[in-house]
C-alpha atoms as a PDB file:
ATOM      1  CA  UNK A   1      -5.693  28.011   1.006  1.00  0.00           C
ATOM      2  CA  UNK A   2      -8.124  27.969  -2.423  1.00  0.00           C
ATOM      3  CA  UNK A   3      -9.657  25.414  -2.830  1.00  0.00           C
ATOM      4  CA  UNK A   4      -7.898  24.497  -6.349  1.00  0.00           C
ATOM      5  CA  UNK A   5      -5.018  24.734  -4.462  1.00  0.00           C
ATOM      6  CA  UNK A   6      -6.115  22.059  -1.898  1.00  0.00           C
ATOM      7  CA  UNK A   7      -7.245  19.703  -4.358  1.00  0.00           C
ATOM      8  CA  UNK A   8      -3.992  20.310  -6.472  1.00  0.00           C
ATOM      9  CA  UNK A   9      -2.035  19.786  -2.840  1.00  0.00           C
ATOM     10  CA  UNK A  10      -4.166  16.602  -2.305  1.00  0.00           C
ATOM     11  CA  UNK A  11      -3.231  15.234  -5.171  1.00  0.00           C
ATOM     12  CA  UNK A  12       0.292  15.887  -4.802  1.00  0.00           C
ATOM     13  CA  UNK A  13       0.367  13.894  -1.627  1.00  0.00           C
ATOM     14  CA  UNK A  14      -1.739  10.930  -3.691  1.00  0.00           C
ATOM     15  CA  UNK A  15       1.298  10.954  -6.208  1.00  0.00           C
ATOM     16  CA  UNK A  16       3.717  10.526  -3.524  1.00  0.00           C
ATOM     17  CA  UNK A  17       2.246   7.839  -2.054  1.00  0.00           C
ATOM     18  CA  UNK A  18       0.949   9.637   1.097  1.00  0.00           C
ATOM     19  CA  UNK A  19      -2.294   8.102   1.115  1.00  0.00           C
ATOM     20  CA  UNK A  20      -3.530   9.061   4.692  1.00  0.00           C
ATOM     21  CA  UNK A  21      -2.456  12.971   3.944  1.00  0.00           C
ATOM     22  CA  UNK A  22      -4.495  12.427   0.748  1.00  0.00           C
ATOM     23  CA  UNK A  23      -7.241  10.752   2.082  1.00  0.00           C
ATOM     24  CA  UNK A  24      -7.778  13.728   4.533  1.00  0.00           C
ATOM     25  CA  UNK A  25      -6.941  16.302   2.220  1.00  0.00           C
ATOM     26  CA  UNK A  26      -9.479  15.191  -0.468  1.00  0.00           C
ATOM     27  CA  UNK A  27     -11.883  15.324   2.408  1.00  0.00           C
ATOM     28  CA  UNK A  28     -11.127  18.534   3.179  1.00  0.00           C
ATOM     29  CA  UNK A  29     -11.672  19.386  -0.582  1.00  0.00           C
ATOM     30  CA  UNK A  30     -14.943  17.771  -0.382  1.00  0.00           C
ATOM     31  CA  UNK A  31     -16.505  19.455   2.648  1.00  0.00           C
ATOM     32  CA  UNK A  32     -15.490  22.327   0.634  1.00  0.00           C
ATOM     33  CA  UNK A  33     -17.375  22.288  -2.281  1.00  0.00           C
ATOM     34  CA  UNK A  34     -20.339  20.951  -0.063  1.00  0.00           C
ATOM     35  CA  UNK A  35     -20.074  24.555   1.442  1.00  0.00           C
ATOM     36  CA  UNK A  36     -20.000  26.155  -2.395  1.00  0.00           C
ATOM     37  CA  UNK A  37     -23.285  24.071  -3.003  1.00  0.00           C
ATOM     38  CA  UNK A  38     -20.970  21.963  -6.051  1.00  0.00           C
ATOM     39  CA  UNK A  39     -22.373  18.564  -5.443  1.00  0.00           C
ATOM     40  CA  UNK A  40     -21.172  16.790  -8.126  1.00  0.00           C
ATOM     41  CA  UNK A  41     -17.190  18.031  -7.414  1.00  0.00           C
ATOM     42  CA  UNK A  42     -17.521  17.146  -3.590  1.00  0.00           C
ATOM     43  CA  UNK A  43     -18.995  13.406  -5.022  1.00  0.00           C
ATOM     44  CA  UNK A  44     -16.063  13.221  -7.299  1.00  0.00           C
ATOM     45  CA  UNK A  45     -13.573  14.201  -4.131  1.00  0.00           C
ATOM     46  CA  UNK A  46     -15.061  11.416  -1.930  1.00  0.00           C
ATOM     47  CA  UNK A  47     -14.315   8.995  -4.499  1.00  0.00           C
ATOM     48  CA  UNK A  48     -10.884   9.980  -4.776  1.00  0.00           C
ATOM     49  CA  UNK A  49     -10.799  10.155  -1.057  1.00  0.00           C
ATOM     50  CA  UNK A  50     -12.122   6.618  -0.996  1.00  0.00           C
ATOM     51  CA  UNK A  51      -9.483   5.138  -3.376  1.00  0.00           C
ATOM     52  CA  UNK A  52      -6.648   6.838  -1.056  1.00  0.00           C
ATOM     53  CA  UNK A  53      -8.063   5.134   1.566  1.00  0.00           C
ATOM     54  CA  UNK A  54      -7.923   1.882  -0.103  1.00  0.00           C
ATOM     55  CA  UNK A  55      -4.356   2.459  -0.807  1.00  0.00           C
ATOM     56  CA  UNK A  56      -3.657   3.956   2.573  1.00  0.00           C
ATOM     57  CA  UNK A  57      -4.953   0.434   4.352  1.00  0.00           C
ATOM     58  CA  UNK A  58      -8.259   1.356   5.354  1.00  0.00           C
ATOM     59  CA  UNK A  59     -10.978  -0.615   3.623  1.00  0.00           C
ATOM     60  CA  UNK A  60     -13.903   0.612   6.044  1.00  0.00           C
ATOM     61  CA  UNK A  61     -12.838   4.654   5.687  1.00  0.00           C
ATOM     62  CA  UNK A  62     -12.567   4.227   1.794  1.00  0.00           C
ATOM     63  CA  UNK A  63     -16.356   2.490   2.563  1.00  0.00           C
ATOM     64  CA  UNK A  64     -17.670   4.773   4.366  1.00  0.00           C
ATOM     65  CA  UNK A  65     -16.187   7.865   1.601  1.00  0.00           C
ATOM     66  CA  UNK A  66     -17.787   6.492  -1.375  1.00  0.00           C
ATOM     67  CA  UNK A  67     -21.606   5.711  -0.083  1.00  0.00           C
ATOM     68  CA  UNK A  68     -23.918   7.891  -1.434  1.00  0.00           C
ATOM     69  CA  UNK A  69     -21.347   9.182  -4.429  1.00  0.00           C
ATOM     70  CA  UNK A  70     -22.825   7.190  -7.189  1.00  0.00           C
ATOM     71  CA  UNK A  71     -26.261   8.384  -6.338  1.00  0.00           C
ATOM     72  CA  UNK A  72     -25.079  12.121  -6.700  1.00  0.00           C
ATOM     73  CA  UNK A  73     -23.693  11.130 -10.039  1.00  0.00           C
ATOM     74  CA  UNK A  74     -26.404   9.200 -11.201  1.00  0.00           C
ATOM     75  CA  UNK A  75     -28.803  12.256 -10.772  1.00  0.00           C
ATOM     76  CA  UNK A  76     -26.971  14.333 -12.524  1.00  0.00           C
ATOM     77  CA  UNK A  77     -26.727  11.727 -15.338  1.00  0.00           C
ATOM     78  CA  UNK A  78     -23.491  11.180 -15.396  1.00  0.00           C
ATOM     79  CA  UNK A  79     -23.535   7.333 -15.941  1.00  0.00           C
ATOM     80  CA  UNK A  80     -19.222   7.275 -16.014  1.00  0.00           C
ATOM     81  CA  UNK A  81     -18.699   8.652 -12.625  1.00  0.00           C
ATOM     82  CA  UNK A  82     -21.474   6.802 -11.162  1.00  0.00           C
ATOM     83  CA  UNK A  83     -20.055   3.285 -12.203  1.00  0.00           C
ATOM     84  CA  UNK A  84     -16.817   4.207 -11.642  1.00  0.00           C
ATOM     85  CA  UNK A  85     -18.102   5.068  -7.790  1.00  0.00           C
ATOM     86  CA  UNK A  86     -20.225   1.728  -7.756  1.00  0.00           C
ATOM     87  CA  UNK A  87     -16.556   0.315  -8.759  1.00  0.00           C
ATOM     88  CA  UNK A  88     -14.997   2.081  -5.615  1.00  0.00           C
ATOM     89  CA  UNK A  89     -17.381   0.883  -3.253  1.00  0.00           C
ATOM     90  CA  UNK A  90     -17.238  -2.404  -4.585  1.00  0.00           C
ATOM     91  CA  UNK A  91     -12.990  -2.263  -4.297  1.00  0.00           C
ATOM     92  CA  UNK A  92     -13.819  -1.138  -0.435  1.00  0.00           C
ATOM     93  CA  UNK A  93     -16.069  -4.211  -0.471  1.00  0.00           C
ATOM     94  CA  UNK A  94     -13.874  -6.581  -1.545  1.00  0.00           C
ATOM     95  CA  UNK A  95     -10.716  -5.698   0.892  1.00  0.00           C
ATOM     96  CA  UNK A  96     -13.287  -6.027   3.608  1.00  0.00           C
ATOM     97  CA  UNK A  97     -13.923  -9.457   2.284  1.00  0.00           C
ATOM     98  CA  UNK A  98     -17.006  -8.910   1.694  1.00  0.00           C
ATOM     99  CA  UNK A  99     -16.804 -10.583  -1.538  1.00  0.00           C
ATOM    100  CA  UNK A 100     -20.152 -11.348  -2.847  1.00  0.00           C
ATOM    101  CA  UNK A 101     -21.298  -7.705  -1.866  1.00  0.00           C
ATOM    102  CA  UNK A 102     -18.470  -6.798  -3.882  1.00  0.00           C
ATOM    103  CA  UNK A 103     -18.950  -8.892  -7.001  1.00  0.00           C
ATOM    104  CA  UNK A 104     -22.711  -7.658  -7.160  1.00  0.00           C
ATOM    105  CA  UNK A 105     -21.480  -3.859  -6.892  1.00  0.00           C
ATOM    106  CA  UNK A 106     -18.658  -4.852  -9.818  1.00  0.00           C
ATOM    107  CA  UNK A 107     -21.762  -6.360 -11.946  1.00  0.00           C
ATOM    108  CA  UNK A 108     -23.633  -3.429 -11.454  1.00  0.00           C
ATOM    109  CA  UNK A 109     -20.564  -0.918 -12.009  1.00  0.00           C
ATOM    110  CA  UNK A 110     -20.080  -2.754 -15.662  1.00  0.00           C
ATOM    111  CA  UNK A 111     -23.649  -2.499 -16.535  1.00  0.00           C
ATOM    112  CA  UNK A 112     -23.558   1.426 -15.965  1.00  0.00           C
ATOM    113  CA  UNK A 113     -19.902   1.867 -17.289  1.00  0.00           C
ATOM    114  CA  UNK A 114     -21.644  -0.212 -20.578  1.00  0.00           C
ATOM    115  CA  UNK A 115     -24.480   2.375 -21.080  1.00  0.00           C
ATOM    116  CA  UNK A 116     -22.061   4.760 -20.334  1.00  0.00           C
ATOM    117  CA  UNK A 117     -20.281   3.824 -23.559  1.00  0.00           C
ATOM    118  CA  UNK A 118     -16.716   3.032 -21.530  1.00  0.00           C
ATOM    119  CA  UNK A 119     -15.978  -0.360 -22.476  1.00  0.00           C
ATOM    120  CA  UNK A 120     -12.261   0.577 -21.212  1.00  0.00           C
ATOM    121  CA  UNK A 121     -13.670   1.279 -17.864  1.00  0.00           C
ATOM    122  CA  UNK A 122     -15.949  -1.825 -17.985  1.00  0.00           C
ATOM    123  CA  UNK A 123     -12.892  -4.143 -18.903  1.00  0.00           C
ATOM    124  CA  UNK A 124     -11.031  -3.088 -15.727  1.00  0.00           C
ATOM    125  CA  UNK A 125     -14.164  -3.553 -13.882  1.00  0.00           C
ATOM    126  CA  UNK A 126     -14.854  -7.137 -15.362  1.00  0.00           C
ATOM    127  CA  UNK A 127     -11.415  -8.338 -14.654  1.00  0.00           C
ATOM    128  CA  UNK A 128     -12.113  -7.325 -10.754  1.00  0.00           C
ATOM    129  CA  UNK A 129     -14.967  -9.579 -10.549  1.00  0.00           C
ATOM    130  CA  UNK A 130     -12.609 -12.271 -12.398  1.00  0.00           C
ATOM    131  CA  UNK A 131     -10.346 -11.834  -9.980  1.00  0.00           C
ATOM    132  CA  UNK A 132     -12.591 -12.321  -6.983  1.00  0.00           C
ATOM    133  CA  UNK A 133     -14.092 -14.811  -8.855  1.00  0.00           C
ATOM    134  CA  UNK A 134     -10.481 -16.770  -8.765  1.00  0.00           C
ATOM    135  CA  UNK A 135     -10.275 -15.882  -5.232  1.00  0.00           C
ATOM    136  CA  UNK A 136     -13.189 -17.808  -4.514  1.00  0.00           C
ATOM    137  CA  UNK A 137     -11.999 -20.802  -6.823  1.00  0.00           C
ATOM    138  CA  UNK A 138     -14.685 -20.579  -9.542  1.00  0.00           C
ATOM    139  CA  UNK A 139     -11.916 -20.374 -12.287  1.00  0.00           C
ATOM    140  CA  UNK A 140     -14.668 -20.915 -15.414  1.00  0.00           C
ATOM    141  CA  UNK A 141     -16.684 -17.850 -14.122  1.00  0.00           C
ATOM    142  CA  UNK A 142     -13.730 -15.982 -13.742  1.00  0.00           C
ATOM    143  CA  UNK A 143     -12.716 -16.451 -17.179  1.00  0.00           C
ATOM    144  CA  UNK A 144     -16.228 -16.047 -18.407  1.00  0.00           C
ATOM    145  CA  UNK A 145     -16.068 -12.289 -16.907  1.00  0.00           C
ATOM    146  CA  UNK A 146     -12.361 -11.557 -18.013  1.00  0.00           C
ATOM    147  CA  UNK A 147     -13.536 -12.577 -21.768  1.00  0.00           C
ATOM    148  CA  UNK A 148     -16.596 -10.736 -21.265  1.00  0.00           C
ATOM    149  CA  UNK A 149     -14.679  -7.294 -20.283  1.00  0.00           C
ATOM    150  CA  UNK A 150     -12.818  -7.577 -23.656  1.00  0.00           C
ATOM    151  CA  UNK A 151     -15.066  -7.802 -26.356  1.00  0.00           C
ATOM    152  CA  UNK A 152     -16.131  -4.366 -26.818  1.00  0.00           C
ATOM    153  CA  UNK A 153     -12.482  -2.972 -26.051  1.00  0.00           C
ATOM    154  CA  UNK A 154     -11.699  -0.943 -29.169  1.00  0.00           C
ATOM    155  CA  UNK A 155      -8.093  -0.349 -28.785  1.00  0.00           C
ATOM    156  CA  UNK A 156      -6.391  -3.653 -26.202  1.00  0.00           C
ATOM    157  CA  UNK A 157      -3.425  -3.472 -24.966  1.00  0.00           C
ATOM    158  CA  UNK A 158      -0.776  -5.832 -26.098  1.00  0.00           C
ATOM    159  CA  UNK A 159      -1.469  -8.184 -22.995  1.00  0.00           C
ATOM    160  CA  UNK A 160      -5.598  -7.989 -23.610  1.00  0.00           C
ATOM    161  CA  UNK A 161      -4.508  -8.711 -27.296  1.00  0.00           C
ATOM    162  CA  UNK A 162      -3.253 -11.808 -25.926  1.00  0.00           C
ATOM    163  CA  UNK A 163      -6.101 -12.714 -23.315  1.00  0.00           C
ATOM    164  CA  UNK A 164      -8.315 -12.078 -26.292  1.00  0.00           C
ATOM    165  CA  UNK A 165      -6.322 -14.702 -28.772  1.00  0.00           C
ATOM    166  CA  UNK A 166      -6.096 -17.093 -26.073  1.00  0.00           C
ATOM    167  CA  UNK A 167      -9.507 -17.013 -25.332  1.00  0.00           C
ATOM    168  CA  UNK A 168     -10.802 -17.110 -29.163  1.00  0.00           C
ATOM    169  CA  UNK A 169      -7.947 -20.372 -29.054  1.00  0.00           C
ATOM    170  CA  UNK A 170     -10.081 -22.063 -26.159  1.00  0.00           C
ATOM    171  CA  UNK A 171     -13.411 -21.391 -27.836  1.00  0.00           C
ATOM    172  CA  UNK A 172     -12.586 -22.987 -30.638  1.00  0.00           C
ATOM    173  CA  UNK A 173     -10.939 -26.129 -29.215  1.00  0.00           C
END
């Protein structure tokens, strides 16, 4: 099988919700393009590998897919896939409950995805690290990071529209 055809099959299976065939697939795809000496794609197919993982169940494989990814990314300067693999470790983190690990790999995600110029990408990130925040019961630092994804969104979706009203409401209360 060619290896487009693999990562085309791979994410076929994602689509359909087969998560483990994924997983194994985009690892497959991966090992691949470490064999055709393409660093960068066989980075981009652990992440994807990771996030079936984390839908498939399996917080420690997703883990153990993603280390080292963001490192590969960040020497080739490409500051958007590295946060966004700092933001899949930190997902893996935070289903292993390892939530302060997690919140400090979300923080530094958002500071990448920021220089990156992705303040779309650093929104979702923010409201992860709200959520754990909640999760942990510190409610004013979790809206602190929710209002601080927003600001620099250029185009919010109705419900962000809303968050952001609300929250310009409770500022000025």
């Amino acid at each position: 099988m060619q290896l487009d055809q693999l990562v085309e099959k791979a994410k076929q299976a994602y689509g359909n919700k087969k998560y483990k065939e994924a997983a194994d697939l985009f690892g497959q795809a991966a090992d691949d393009y470490v064999s055709t000496n393409d660093p960068l794609m066989a980075a981009e197919m652990k992440n994807n590998q990771s996030v079936a993982y984390l839908q498939a169940g399996n917080a420690q494989a997703s883990l153990e897919a993603v280390l080292g990814t963001d490192e590969v990314f960040a020497s080739a300067g490409d500051k958007r896939r590295q946060g966004m693999a700092v933001a899949n470790k930190a997902a893996a983190l935070g289903d292993l409950k390892r939530k302060e690990e997690a919140i400090a790999c979300y923080e530094k995600s958002a500071k990448i995805l920021e220089e990156a110029g992705e303040p779309d990408l650093r929104a979702d990130v923010m409201r992860s690290i709200a959520t754990l925040r909640v999760r942990q019961g510190k409610f004013t630092d979790a809206v602190v990071s929710m209002q601080d994804g927003l600001i620099e969104v250029e185009k919010p979706t109705l419900r962000q529209r809303i968050l952001k009203k609300l929250f310009f409401l409770r500022l000025w209360r």
